[in-house]
Protein backbone atom coordinates (compact mmCIF):
# COMPACT_ATOMS: atom_id res chain seq x y z
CA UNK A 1 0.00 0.00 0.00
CA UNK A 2 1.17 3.22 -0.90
CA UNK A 3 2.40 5.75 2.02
CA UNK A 4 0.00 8.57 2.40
CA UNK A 5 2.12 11.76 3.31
CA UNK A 6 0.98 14.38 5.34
CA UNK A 7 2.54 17.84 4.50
CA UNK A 8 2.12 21.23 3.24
CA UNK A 9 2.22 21.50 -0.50
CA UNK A 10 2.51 24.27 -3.36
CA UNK A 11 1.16 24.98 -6.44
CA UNK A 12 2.72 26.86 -8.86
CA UNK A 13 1.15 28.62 -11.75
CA UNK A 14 3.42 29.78 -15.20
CA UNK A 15 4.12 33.14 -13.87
CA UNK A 16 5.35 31.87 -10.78
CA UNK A 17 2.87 32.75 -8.64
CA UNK A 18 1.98 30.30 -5.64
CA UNK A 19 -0.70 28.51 -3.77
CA UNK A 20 -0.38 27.14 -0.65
CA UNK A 21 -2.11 24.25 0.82
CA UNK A 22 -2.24 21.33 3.13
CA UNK A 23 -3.28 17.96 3.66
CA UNK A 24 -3.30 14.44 5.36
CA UNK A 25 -2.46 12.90 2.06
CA UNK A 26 -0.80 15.52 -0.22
CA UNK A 27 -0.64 13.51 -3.38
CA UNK A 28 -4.25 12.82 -3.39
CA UNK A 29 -5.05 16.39 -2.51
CA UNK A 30 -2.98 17.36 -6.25
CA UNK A 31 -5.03 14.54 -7.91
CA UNK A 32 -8.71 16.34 -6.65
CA UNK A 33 -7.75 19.92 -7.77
CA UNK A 34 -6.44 18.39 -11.17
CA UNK A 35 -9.68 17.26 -11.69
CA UNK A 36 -12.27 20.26 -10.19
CA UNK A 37 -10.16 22.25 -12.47
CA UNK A 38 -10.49 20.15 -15.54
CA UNK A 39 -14.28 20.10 -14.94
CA UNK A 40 -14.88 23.76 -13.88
CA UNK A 41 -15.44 22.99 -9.69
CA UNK A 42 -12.42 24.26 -8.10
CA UNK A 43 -13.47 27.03 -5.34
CA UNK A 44 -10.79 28.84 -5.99
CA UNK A 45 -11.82 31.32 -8.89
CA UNK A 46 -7.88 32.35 -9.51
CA UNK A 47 -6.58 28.73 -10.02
CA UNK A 48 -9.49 28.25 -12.10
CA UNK A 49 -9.12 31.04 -14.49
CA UNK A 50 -5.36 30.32 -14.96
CA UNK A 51 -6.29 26.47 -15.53
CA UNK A 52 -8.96 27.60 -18.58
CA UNK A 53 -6.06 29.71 -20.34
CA UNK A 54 -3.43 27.68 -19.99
CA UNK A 55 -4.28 24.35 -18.71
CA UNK A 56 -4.08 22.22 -16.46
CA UNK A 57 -0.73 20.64 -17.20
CA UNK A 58 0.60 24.34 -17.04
CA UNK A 59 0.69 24.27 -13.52
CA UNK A 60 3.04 22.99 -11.19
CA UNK A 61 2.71 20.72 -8.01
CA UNK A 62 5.62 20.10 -5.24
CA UNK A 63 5.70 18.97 -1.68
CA UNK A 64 7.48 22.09 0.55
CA UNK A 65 6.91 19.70 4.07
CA UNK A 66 6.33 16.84 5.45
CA UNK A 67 4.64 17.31 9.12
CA UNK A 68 2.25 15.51 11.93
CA UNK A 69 -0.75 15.97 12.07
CA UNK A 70 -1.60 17.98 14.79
CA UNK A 71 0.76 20.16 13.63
CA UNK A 72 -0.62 20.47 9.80
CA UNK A 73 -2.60 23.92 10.15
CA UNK A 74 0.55 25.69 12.17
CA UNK A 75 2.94 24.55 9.33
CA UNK A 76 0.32 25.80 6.47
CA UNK A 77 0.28 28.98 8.42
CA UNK A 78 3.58 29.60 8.77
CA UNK A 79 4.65 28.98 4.89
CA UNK A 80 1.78 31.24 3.88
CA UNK A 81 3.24 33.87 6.15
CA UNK A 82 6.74 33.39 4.81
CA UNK A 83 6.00 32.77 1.35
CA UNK A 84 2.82 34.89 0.88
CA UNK A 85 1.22 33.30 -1.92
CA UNK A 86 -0.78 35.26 -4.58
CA UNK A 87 -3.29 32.42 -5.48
CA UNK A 88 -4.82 31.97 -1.92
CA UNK A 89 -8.17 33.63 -1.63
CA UNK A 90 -7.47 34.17 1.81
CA UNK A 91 -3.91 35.00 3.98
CA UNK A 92 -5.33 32.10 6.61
CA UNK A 93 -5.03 28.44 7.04
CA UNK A 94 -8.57 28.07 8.17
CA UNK A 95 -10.91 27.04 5.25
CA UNK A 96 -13.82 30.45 5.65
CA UNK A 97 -16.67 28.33 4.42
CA UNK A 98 -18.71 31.63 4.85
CA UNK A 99 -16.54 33.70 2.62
CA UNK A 100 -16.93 30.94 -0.17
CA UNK A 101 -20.73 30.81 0.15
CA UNK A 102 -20.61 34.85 -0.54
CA UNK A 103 -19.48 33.94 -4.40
CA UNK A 104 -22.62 32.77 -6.50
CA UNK A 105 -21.06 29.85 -8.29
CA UNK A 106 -20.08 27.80 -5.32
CA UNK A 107 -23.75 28.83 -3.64
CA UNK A 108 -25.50 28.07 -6.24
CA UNK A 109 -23.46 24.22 -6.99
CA UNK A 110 -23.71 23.57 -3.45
CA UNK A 111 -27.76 24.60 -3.31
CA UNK A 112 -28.20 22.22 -6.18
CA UNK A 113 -26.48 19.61 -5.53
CA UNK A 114 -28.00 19.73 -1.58
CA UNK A 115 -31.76 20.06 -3.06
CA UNK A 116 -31.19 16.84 -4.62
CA UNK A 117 -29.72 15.33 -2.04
CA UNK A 118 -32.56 16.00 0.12
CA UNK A 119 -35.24 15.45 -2.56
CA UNK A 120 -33.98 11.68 -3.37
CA UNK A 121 -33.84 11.02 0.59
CA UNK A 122 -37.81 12.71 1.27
CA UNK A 123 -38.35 10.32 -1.35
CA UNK A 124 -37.40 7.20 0.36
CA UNK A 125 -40.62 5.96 2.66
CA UNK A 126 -37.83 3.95 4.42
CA UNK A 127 -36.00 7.33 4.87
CA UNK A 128 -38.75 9.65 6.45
CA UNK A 129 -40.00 6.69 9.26
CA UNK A 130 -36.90 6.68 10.10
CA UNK A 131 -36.50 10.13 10.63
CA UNK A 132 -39.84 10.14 12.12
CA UNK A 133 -38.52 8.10 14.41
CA UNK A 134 -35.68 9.90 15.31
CA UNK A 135 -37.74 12.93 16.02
CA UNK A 136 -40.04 11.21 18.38
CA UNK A 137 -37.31 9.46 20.50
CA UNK A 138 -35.86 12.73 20.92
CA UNK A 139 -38.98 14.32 21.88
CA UNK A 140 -39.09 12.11 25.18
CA UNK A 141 -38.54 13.94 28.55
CA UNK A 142 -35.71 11.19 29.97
CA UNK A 143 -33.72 11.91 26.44
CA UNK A 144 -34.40 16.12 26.98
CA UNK A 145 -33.15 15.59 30.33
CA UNK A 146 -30.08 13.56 29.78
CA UNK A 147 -28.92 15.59 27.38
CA UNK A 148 -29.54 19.16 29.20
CA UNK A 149 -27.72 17.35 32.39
CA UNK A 150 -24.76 16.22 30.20
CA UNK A 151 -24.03 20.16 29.06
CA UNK A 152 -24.61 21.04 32.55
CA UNK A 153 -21.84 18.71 33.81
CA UNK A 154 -19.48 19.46 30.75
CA UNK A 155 -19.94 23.27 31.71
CA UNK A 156 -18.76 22.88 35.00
CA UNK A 157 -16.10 20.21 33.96
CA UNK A 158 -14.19 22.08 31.68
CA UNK A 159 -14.52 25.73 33.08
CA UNK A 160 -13.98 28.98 32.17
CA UNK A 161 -11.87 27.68 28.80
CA UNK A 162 -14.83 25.82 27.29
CA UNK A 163 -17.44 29.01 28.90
CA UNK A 164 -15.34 31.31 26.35
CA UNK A 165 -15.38 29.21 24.04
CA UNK A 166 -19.42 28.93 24.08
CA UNK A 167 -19.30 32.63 24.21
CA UNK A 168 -17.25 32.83 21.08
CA UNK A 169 -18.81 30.38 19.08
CA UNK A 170 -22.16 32.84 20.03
CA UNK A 171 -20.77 35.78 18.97
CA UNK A 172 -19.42 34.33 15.98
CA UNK A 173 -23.31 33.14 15.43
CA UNK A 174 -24.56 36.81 16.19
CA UNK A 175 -21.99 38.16 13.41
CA UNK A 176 -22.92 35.85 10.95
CA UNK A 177 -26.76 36.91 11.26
CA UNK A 178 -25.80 40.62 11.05
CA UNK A 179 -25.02 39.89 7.19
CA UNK A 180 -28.51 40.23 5.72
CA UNK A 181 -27.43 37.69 2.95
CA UNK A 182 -27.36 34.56 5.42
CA UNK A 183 -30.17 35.85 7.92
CA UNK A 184 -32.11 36.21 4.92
CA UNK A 185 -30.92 32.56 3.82
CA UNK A 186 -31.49 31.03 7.04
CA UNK A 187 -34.66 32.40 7.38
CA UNK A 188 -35.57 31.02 3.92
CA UNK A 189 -34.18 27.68 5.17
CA UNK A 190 -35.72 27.36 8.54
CA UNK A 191 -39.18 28.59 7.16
CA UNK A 192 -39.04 25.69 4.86
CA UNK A 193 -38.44 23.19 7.27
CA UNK A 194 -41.03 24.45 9.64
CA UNK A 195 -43.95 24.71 6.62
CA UNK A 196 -42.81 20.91 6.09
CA UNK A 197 -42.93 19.82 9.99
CA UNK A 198 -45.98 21.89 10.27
CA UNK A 199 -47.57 19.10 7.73
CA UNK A 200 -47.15 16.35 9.97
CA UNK A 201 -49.75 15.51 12.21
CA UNK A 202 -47.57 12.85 14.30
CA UNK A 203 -44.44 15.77 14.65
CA UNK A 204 -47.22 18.35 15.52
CA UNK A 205 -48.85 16.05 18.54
CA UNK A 206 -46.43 15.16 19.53
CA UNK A 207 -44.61 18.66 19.99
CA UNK A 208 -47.50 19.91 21.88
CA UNK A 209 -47.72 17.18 24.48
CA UNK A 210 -43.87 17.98 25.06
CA UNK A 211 -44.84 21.64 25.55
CA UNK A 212 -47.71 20.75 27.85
CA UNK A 213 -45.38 18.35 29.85
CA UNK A 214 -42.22 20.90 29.93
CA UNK A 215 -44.22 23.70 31.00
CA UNK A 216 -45.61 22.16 33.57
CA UNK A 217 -42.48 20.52 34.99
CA UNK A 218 -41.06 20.73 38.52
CA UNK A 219 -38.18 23.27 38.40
CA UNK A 220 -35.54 23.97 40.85
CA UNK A 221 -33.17 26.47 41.55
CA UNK A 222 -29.97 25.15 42.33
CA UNK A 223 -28.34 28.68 43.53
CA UNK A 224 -31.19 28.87 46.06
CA UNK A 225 -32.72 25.62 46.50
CA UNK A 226 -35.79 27.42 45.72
CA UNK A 227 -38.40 25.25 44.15
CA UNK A 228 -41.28 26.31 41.67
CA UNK A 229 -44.27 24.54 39.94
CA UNK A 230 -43.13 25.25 36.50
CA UNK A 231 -40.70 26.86 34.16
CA UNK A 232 -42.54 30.21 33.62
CA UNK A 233 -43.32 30.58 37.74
CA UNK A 234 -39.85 30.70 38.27
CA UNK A 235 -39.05 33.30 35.73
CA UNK A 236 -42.07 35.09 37.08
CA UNK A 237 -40.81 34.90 40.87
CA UNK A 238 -37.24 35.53 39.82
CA UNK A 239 -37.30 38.64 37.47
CA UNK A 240 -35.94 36.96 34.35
CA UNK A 241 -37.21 35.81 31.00
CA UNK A 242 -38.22 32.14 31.01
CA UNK A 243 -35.66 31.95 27.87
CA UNK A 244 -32.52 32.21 30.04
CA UNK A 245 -33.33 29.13 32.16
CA UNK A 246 -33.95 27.36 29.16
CA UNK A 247 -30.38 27.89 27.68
CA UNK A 248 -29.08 27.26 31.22
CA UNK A 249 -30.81 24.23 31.54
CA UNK A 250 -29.54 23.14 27.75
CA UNK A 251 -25.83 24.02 29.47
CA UNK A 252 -25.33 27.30 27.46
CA UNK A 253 -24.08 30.12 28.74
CA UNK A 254 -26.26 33.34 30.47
CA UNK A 255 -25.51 36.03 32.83
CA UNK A 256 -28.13 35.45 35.18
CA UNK A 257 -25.88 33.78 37.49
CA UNK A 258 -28.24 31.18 38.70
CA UNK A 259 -28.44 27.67 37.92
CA UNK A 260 -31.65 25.23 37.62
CA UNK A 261 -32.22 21.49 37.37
CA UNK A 262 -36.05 19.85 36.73
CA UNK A 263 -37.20 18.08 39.38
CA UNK A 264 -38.24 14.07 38.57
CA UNK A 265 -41.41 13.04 39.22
């Protein structure tokens, strides 16, 4: 079996200009852009237009590094910094999926090729029991409960790190729905899904009696030991919006310093 080498590689177009990349198995990584440039796919719009003047051939492929793993994205880094390629989009390892959904092509390839991904699988009876099923097992109070206890425990666990981590990933969320491109698109999206849930009878019962059976669930305040009769008393008695103990109790972070448990039974 042929080695796979892990490295940081180069690609060099006739005018000597560079791109700089990385990958757990370099020489495979050279034979994908070979061909998403031969068939008009690459995501990178320079590469592409040099590959439709000149070629494919025309360009140039060499190994600068071989590295571990752990250490691929540092080494990428550093020979962009040092080399400072013209062909990369982007001065950053990282791969920005959000600046590559800003250029049309790429959204509109990816938006195809997801629709019918998603229309051949809402085709399959077998398919949408099973995700029936999926819905309804997760609908169950024990399942709700395990899961908000097990953020709970990893928030306390792994501390203030993980906390600003949460807090960045939040932000990062907030920023993202400032562009009015991808609210507008996420909107879109999550109106879809909800005009398709909303005609299912089973999904529909099914939330409700969850609703009815949440709201009127035992809650108690850890911070105080105080006990209340359901979600929205204790938001009521307490001042707060019955919003922030729900993201406590899903182990997100809020600033209402107070933490809250349901009560079994």
């Amino acid at each position: 079996m042929k080695e796979k080498i892990i490295g940081v590689y180069a690609i060099q177009a006739p005018d000597g200009r560079l791109y700089i990349g990385s990958s757990v198995d370099v020489e495979k990584r050279w034979g994908e852009h070979k061909s998403r440039l031969r068939h008009g796919k690459h995501d990178n719009p320079i590469l592409s237009h040099i590959a439709a003047a000149t070629g494919v051939d025309s360009l140039r492929f060499r190994l600068l590094l071989r590295c571990y793993l752990d250490e691929l994205r540092a080494c990428e880094q550093a020979a962009i910094d040092r080399l400072k390629p013209a062909l990369n989009i982007l001065p950053t390892a990282e791969r920005l999926l959000t600046e590559q959904w800003k250029r049309p092509d790429f959204r509109a390839r990816n938006t195809a090729r997801a629709a019918k991904q998603n229309a051949e699988l809402w085709s399959d009876s077998a398919f949408v029991e099973k995700a029936r099923a999926r819905v309804v097992v997760m609908q169950t109070a024990e399942v709700k409960e395990k899961a908000a206890s097990s953020r709970r425990r990893a928030m306390k666990e792994r501390g203030q790190a993980y906390r600003n981590v949460a807090e960045a990933s939040a932000a990062t969320l907030k920023k993202l729905h400032a562009d009015p491109s991808f609210a507008a698109a996420h909107s879109e999206r999550m109106r879809e899904n909800m005009k398709r849930l909303s005609q299912d009878p089973e999904f529909q019962r099914k939330r409700n009696e969850a609703a009815r059976a949440r709201h009127q669930k035992k809650i108690r305040c850890i911070t105080t030991g105080e006990v209340f009769p359901s979600r929205g008393a204790a938001a009521k008695a307490k001042g707060i919006s019955e919003s922030v103990i729900s993201k406590q109790l899903r182990g997100l972070p809020t600033r209402s310093g107070l933490e809250w448990e349901y009560l079994n039974g």
